[in-house]
N, C-alpha and C. Protein backbone atom coordinates (compact mmCIF):
# COMPACT_ATOMS: atom_id res chain seq x y z
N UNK A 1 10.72 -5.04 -13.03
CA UNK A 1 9.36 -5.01 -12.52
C UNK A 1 8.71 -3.71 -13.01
N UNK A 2 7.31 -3.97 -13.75
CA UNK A 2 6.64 -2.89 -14.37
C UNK A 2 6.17 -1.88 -12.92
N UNK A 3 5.58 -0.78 -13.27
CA UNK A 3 5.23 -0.19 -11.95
C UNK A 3 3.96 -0.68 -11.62
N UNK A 4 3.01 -1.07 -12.37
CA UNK A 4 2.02 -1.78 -12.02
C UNK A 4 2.05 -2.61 -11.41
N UNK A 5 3.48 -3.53 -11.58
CA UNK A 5 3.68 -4.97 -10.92
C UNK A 5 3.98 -5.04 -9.42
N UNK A 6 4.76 -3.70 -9.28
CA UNK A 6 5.46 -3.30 -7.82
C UNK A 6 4.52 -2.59 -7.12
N UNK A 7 3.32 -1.82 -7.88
CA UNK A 7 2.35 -1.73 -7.13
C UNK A 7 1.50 -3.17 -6.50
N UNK A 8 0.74 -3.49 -7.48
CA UNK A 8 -0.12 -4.96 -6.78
C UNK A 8 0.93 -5.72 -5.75
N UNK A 9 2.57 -5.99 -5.59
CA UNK A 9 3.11 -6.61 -4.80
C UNK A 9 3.20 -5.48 -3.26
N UNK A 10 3.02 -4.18 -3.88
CA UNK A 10 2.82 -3.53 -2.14
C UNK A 10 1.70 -3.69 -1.30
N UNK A 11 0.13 -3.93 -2.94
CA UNK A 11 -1.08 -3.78 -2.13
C UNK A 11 -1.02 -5.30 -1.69
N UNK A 12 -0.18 -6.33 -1.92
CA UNK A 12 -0.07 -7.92 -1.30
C UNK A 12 0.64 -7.59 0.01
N UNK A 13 1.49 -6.87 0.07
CA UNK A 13 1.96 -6.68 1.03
C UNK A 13 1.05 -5.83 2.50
N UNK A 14 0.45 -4.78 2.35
CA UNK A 14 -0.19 -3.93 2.85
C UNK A 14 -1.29 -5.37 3.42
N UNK A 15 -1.98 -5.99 2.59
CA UNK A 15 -3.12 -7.03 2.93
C UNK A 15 -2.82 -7.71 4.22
N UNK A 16 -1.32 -8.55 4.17
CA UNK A 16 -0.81 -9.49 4.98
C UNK A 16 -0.15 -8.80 6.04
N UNK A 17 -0.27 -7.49 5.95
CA UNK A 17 0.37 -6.84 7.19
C UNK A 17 -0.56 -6.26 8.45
N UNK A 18 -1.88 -5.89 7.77
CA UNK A 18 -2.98 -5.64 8.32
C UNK A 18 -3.49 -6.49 9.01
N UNK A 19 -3.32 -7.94 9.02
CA UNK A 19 -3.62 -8.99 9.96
C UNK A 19 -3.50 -8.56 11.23
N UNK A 20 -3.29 -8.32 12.59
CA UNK A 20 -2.53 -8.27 13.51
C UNK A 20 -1.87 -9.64 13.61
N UNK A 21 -1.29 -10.05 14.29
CA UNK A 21 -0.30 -11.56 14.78
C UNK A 21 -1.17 -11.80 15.88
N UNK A 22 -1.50 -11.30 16.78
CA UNK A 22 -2.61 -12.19 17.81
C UNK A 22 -4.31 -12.04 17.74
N UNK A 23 -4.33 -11.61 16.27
CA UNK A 23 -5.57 -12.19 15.89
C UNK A 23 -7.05 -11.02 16.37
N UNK A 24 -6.16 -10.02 17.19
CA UNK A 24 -6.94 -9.06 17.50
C UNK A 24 -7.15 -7.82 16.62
N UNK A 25 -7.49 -6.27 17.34
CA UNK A 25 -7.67 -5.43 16.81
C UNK A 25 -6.16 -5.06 16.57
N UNK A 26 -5.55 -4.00 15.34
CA UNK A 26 -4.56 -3.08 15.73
C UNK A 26 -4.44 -2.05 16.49
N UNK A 27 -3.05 -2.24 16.84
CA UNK A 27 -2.70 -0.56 18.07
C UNK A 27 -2.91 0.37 16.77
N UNK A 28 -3.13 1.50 18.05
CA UNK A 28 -3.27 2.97 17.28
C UNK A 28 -1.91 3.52 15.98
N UNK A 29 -0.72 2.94 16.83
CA UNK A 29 0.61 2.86 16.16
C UNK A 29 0.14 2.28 14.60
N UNK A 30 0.05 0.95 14.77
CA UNK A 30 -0.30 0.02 13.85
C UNK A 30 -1.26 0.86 12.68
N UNK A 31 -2.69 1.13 13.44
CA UNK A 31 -3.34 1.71 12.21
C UNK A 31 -2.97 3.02 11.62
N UNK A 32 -1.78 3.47 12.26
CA UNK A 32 -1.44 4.85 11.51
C UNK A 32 -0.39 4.38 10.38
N UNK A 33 0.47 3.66 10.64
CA UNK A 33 1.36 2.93 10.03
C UNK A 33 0.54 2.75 8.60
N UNK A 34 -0.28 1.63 8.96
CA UNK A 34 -0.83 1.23 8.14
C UNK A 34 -1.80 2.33 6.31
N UNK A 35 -2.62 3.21 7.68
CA UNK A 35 -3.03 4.56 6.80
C UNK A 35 -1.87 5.29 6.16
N UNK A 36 -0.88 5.29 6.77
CA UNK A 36 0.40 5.92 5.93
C UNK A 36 0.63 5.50 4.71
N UNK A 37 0.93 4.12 5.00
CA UNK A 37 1.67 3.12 4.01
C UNK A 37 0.11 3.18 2.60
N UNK A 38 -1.10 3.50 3.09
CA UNK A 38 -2.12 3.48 2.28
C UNK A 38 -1.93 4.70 1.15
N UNK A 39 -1.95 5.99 1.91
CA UNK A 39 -1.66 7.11 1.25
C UNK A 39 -0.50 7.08 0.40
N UNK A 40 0.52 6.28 0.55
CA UNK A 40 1.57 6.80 0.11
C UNK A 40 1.46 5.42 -1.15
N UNK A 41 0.77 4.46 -0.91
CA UNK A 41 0.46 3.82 -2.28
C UNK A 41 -0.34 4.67 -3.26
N UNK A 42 -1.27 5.08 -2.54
CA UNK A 42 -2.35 5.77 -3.53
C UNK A 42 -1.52 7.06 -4.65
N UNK A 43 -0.76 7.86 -3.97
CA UNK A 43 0.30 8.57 -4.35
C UNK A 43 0.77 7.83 -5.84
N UNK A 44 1.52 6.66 -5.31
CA UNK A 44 2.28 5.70 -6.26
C UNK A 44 1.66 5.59 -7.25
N UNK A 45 0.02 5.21 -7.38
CA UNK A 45 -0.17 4.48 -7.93
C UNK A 45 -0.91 6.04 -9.10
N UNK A 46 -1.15 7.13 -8.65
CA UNK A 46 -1.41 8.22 -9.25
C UNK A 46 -0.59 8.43 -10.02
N UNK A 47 1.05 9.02 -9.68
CA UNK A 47 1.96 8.66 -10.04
C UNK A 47 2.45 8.08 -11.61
N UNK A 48 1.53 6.79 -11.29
CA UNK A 48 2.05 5.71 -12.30
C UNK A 48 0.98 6.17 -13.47
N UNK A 49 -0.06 6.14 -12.80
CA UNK A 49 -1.16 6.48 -13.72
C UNK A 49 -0.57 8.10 -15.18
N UNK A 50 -0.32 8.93 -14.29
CA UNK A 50 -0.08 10.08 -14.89
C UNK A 50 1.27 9.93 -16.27
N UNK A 51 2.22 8.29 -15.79
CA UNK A 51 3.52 8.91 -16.51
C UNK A 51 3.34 7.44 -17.60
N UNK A 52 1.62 6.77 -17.37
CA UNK A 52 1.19 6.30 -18.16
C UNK A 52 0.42 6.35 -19.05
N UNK A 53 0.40 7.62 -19.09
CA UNK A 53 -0.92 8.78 -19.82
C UNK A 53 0.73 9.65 -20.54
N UNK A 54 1.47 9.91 -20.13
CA UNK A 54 2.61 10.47 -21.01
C UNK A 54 2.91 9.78 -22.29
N UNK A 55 3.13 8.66 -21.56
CA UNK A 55 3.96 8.08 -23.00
C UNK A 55 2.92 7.29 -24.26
């Protein structure tokens, strides 16, 4: 899996997780989780960018 590829399958992932399950708002838990898991893609995807500008 390219890193591009494993990126777009986290931001699929991140999408379908943000749902809540009963259709409501998220807990505070939830949206920190969530902002985490955001930052730490964005990271990734900088990351990828930079060691795709290397080669």
């Amino acid at each position: 899996m390219t890193l591009i590829q494993e990126l777009k399958f986290w931001v699929n992932v991140i999408e379908q997780t943000a749902i809540p399950v009963d259709g409501e708002r998220l807990t505070p838990a939830e949206q920190g989780a969530l902002s985490q898991t955001c930052r730490v893609l964005a990271q990734t995807a900088n990351y990828a960018a930079d060691q795709m500008e290397k080669a």
